[in-house]
PDB file of N, CA and C in Angstrom:
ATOM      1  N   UNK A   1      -5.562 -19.185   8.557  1.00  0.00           N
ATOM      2  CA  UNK A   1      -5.039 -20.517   8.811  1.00  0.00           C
ATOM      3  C   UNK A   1      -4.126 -20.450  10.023  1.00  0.00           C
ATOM      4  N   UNK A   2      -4.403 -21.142  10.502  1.00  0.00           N
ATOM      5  CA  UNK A   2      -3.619 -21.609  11.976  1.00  0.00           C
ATOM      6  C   UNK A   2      -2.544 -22.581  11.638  1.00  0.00           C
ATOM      7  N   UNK A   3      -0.847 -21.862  12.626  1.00  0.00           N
ATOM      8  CA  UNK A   3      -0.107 -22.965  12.468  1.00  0.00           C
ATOM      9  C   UNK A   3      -0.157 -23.554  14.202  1.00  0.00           C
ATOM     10  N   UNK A   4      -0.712 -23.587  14.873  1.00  0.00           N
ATOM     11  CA  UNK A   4      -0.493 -24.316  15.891  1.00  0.00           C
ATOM     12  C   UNK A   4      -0.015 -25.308  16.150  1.00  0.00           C
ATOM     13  N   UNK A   5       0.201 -26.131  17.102  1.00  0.00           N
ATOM     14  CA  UNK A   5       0.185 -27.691  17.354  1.00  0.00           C
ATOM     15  C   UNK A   5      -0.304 -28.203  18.326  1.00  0.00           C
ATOM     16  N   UNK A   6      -1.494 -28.529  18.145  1.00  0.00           N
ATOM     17  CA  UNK A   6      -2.049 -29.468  19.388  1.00  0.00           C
ATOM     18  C   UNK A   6      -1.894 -30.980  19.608  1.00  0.00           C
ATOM     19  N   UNK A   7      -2.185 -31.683  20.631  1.00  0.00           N
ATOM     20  CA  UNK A   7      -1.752 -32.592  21.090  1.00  0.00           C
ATOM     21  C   UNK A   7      -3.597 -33.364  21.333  1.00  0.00           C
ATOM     22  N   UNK A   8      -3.803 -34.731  21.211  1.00  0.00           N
ATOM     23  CA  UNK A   8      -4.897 -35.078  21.449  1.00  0.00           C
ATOM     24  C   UNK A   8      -5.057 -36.508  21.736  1.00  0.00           C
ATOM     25  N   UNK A   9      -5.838 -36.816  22.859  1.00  0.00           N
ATOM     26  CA  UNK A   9      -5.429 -38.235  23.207  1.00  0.00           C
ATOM     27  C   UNK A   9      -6.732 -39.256  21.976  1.00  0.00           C
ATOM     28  N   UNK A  10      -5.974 -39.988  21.442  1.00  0.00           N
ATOM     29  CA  UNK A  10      -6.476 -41.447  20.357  1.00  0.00           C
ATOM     30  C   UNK A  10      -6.644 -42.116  21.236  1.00  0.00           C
ATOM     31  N   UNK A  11      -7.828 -42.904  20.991  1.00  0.00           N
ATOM     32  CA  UNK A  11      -8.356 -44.276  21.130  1.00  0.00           C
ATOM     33  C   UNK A  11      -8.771 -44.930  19.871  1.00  0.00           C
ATOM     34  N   UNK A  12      -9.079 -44.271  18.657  1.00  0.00           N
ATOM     35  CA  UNK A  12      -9.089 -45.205  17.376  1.00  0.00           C
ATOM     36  C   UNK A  12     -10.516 -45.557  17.420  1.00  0.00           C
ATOM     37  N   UNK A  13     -11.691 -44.480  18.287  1.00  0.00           N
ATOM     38  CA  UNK A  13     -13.048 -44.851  17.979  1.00  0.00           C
ATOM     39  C   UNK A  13     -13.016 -42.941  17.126  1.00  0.00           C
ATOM     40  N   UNK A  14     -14.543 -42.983  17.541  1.00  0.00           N
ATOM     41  CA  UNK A  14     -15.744 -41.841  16.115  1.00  0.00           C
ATOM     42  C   UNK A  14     -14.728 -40.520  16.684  1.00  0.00           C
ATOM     43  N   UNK A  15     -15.022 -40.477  18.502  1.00  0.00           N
ATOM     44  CA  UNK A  15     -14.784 -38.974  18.553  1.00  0.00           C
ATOM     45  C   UNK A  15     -13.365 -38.714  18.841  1.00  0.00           C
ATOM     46  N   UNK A  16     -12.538 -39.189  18.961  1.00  0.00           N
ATOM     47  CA  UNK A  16     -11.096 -38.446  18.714  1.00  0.00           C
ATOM     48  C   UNK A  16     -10.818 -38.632  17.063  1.00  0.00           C
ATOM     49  N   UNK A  17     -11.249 -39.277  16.590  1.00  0.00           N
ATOM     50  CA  UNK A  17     -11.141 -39.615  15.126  1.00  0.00           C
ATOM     51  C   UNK A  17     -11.689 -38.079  14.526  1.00  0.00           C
ATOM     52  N   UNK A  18     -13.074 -37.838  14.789  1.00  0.00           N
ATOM     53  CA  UNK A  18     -13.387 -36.485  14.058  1.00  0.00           C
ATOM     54  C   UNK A  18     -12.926 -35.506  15.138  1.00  0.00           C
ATOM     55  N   UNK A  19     -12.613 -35.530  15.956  1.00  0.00           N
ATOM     56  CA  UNK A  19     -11.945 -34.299  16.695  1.00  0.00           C
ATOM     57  C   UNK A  19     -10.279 -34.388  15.998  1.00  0.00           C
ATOM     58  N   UNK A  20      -9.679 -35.020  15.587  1.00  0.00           N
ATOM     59  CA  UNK A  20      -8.028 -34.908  14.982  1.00  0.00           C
ATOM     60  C   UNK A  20      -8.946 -34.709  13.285  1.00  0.00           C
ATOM     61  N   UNK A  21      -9.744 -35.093  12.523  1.00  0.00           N
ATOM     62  CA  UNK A  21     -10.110 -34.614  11.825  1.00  0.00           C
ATOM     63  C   UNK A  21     -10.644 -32.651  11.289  1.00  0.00           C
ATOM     64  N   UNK A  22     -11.423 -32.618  12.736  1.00  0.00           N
ATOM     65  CA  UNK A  22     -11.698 -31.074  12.679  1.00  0.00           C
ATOM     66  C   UNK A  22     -10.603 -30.197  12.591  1.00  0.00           C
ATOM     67  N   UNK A  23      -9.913 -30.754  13.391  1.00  0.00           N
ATOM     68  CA  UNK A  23      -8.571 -29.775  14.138  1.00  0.00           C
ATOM     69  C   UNK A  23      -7.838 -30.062  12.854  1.00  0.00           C
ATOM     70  N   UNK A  24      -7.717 -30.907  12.115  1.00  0.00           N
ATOM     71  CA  UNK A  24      -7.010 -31.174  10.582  1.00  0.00           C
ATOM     72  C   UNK A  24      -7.200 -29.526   9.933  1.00  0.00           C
ATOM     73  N   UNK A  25      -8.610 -29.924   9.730  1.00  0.00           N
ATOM     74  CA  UNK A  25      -9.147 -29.444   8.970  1.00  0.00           C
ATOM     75  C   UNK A  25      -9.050 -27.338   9.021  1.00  0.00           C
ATOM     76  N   UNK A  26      -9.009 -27.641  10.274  1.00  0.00           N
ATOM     77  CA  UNK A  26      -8.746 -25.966  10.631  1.00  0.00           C
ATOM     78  C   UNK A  26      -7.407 -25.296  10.634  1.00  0.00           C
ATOM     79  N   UNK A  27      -6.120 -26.278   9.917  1.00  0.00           N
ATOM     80  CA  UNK A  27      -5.082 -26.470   9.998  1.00  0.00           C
ATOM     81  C   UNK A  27      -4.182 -26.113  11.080  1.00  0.00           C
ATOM     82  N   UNK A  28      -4.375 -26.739  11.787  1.00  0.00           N
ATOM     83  CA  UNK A  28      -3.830 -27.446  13.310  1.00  0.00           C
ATOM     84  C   UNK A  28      -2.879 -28.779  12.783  1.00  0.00           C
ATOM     85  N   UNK A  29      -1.428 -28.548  13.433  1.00  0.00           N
ATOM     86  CA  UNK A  29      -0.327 -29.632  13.241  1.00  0.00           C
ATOM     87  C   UNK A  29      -0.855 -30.331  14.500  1.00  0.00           C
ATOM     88  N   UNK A  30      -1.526 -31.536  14.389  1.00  0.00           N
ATOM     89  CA  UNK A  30      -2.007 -32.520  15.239  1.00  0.00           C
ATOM     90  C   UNK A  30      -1.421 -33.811  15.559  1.00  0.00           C
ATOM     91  N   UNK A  31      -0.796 -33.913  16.951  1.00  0.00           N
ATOM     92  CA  UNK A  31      -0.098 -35.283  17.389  1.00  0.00           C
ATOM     93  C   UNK A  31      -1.186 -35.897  18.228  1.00  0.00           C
ATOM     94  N   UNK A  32      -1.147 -37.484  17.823  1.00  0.00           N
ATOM     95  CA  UNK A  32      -1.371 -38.289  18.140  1.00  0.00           C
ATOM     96  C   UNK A  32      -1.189 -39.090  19.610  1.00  0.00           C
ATOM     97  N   UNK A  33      -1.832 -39.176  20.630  1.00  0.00           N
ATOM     98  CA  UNK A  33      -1.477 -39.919  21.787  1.00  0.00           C
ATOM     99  C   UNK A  33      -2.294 -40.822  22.088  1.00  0.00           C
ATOM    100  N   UNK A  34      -2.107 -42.367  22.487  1.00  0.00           N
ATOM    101  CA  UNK A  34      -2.358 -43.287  22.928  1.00  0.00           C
ATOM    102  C   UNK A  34      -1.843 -44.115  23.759  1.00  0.00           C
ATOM    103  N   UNK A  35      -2.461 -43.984  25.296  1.00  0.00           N
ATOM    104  CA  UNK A  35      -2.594 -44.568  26.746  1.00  0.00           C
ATOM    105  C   UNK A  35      -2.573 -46.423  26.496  1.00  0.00           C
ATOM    106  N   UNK A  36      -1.285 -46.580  26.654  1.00  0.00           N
ATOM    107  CA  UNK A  36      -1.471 -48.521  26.610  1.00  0.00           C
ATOM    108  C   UNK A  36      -1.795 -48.969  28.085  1.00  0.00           C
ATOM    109  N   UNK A  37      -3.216 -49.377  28.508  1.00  0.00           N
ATOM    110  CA  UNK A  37      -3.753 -49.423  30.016  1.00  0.00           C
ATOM    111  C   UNK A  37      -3.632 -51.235  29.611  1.00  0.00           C
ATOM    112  N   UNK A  38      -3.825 -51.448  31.133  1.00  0.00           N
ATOM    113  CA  UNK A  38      -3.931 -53.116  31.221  1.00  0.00           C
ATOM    114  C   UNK A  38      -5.313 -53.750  30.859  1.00  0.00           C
ATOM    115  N   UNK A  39      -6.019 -53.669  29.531  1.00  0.00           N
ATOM    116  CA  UNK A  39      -7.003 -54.304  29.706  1.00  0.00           C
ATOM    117  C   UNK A  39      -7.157 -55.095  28.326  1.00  0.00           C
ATOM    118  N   UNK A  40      -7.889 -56.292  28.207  1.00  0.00           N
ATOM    119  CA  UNK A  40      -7.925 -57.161  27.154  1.00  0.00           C
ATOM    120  C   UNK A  40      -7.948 -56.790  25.479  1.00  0.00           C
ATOM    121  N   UNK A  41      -7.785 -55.999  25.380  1.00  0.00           N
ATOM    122  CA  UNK A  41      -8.586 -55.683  24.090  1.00  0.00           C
ATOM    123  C   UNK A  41      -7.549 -54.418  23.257  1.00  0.00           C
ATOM    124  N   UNK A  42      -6.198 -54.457  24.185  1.00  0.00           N
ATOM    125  CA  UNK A  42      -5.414 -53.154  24.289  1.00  0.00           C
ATOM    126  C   UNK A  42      -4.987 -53.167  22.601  1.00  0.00           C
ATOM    127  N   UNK A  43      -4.883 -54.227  22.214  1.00  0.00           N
ATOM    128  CA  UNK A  43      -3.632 -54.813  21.243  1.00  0.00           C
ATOM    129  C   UNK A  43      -4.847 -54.359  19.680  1.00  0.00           C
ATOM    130  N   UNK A  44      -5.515 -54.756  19.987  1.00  0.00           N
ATOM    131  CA  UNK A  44      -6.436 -54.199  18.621  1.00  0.00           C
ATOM    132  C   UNK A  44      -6.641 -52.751  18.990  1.00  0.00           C
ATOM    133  N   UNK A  45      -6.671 -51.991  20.127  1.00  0.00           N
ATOM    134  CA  UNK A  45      -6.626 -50.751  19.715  1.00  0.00           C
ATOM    135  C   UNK A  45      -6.082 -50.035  19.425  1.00  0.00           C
ATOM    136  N   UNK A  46      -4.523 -50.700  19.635  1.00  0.00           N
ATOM    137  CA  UNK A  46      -3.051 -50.003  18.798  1.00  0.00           C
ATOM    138  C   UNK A  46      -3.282 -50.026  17.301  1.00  0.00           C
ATOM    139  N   UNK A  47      -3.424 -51.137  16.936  1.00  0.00           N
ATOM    140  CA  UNK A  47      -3.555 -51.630  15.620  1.00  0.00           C
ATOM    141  C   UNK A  47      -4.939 -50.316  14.999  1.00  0.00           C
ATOM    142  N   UNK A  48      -6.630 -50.033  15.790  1.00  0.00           N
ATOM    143  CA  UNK A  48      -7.105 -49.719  14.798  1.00  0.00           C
ATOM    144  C   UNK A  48      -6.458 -48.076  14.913  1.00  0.00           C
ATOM    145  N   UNK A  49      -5.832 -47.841  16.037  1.00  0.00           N
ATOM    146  CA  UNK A  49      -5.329 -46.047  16.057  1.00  0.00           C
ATOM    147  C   UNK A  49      -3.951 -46.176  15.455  1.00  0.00           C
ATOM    148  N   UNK A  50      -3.609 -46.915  14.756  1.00  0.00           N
ATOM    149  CA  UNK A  50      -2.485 -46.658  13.963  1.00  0.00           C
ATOM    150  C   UNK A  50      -2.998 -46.685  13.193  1.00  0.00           C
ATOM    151  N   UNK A  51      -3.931 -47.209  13.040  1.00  0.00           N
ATOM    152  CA  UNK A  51      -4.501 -47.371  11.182  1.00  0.00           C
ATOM    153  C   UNK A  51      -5.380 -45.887  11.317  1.00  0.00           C
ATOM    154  N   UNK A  52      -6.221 -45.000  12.108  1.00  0.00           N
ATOM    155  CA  UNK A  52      -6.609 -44.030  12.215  1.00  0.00           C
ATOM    156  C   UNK A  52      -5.751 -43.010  11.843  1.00  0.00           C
ATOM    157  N   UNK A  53      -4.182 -43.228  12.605  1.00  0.00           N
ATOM    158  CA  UNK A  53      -3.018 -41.854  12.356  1.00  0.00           C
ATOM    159  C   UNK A  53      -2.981 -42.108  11.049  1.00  0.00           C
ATOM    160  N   UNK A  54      -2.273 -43.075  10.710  1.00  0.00           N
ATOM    161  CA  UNK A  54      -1.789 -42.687   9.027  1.00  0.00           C
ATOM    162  C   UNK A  54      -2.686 -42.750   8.513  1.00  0.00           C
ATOM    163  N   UNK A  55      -4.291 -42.609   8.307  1.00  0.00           N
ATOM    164  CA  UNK A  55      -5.287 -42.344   7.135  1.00  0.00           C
ATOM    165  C   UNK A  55      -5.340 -40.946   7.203  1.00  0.00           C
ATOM    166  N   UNK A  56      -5.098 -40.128   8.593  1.00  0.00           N
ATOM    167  CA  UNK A  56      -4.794 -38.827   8.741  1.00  0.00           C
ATOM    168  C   UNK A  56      -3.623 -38.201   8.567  1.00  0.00           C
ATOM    169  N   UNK A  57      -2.716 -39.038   8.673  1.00  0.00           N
ATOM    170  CA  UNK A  57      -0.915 -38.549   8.243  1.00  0.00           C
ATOM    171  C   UNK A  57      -1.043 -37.504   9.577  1.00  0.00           C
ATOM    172  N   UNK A  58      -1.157 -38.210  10.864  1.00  0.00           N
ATOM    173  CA  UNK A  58      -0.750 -37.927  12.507  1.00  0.00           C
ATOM    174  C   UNK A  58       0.174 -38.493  12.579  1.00  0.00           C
ATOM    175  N   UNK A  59       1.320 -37.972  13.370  1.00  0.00           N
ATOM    176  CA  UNK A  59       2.320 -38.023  13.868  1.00  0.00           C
ATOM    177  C   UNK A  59       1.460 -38.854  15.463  1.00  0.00           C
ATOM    178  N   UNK A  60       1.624 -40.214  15.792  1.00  0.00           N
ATOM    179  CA  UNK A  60       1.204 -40.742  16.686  1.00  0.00           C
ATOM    180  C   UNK A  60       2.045 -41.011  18.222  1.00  0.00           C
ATOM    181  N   UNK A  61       1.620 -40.777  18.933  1.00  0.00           N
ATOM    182  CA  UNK A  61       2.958 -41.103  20.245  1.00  0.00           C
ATOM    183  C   UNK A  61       2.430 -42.279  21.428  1.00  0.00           C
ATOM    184  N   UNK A  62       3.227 -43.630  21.542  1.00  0.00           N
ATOM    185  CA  UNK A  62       2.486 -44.623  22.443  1.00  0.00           C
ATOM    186  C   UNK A  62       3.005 -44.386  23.974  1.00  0.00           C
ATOM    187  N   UNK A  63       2.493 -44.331  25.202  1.00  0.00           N
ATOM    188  CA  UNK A  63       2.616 -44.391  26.259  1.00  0.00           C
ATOM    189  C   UNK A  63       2.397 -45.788  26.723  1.00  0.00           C
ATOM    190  N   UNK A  64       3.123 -46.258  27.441  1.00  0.00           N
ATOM    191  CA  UNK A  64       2.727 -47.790  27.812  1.00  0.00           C
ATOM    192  C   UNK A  64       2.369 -47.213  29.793  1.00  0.00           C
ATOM    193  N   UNK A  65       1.405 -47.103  30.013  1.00  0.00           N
ATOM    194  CA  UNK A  65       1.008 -46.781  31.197  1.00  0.00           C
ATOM    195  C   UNK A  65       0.812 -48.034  31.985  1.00  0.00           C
ATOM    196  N   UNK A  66       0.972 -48.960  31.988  1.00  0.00           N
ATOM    197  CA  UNK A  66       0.201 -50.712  32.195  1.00  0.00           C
ATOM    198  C   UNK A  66       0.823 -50.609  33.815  1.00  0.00           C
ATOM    199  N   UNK A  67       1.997 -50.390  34.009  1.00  0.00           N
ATOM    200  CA  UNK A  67       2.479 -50.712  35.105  1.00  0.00           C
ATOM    201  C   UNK A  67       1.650 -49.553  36.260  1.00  0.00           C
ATOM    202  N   UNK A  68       1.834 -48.047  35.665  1.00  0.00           N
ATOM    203  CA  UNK A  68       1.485 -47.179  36.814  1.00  0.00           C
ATOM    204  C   UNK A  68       0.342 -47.074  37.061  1.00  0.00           C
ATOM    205  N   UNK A  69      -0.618 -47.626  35.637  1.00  0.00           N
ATOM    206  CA  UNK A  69      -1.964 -47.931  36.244  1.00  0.00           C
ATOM    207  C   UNK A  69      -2.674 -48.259  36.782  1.00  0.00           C
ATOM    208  N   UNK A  70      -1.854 -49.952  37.167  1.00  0.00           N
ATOM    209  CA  UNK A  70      -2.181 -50.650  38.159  1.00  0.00           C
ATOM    210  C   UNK A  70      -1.800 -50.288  39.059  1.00  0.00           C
ATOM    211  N   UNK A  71      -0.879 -49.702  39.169  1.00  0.00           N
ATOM    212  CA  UNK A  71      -0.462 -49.508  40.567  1.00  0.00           C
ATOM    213  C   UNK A  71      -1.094 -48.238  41.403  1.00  0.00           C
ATOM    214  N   UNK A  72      -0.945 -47.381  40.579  1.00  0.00           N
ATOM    215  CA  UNK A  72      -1.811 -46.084  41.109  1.00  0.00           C
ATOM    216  C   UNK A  72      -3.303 -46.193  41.284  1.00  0.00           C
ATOM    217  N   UNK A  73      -4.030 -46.894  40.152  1.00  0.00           N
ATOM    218  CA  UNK A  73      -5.695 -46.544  40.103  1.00  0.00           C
ATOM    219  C   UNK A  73      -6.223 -48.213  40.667  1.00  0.00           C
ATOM    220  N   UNK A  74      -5.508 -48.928  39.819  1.00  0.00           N
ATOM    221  CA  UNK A  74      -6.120 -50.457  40.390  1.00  0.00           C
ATOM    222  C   UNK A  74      -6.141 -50.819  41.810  1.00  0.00           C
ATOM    223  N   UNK A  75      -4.902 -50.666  42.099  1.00  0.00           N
ATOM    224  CA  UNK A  75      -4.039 -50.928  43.349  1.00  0.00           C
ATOM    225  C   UNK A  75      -4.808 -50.014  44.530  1.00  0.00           C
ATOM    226  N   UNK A  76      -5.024 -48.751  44.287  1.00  0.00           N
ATOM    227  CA  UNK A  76      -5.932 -47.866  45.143  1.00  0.00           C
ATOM    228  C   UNK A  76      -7.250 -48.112  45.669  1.00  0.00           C
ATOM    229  N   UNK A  77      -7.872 -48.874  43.918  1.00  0.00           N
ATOM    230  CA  UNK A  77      -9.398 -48.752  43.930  1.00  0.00           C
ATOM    231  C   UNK A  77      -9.632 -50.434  45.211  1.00  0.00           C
ATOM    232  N   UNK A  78      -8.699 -51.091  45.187  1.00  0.00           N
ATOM    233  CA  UNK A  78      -8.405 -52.628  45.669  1.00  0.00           C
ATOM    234  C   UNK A  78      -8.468 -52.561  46.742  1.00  0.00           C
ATOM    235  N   UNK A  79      -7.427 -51.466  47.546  1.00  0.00           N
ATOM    236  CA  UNK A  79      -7.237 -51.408  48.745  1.00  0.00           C
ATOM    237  C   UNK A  79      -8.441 -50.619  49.486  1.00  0.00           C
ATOM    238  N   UNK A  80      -9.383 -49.368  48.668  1.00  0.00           N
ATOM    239  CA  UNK A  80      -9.798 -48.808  49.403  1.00  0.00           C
ATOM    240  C   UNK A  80     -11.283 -49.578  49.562  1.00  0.00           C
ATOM    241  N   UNK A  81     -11.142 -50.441  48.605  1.00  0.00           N
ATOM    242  CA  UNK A  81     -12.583 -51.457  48.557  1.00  0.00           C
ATOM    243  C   UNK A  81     -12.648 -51.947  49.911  1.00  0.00           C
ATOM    244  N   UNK A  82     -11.312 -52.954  49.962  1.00  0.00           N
ATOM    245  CA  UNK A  82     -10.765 -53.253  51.120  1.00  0.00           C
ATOM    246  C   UNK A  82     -11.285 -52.684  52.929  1.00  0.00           C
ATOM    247  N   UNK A  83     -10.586 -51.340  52.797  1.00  0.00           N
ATOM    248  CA  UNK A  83     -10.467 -50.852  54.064  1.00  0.00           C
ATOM    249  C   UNK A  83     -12.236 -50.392  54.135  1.00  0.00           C
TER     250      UNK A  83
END
């Protein structure tokens, strides 16, 4: 048995779901991470990856990325369309 701790990024779909499952399972202390990006649909995916951590009893961690996203990847992809 493994006491490790890995770290794994959530989105609250199949494959980080059975990948924090496997890694459960191989007893790996597994935290939870989820990227809050600017796009429509953000707010139900908090909701279904919180409901994912605690059916797993993950320790979950939220990043609100919204601002540097745009600015770094949006803002880039905009301008270089642009030039």
């Amino acid at each position: 048995m493994s006491f490790q701790r890995v770290g794994i990024a959530m989105s609250g779909g199949v494959d980080s779901t059975v990948a924090a499952s496997l890694l459960l399972d191989q007893g790996y202390t597994v935290h939870g991470f989820f990227m809050i990006l600017p796009l429509s649909c953000v707010e139900k995916q908090c909701i279904r990856v919180e409901e994912v951590a605690s059916k797993l009893s993950l320790s979950l961690h939220f990043f609100d990325l919204r601002r540097q996203f745009t600015a770094q990847v949006i803002r880039y992809f905009i301008d270089s369309y642009r030039s």
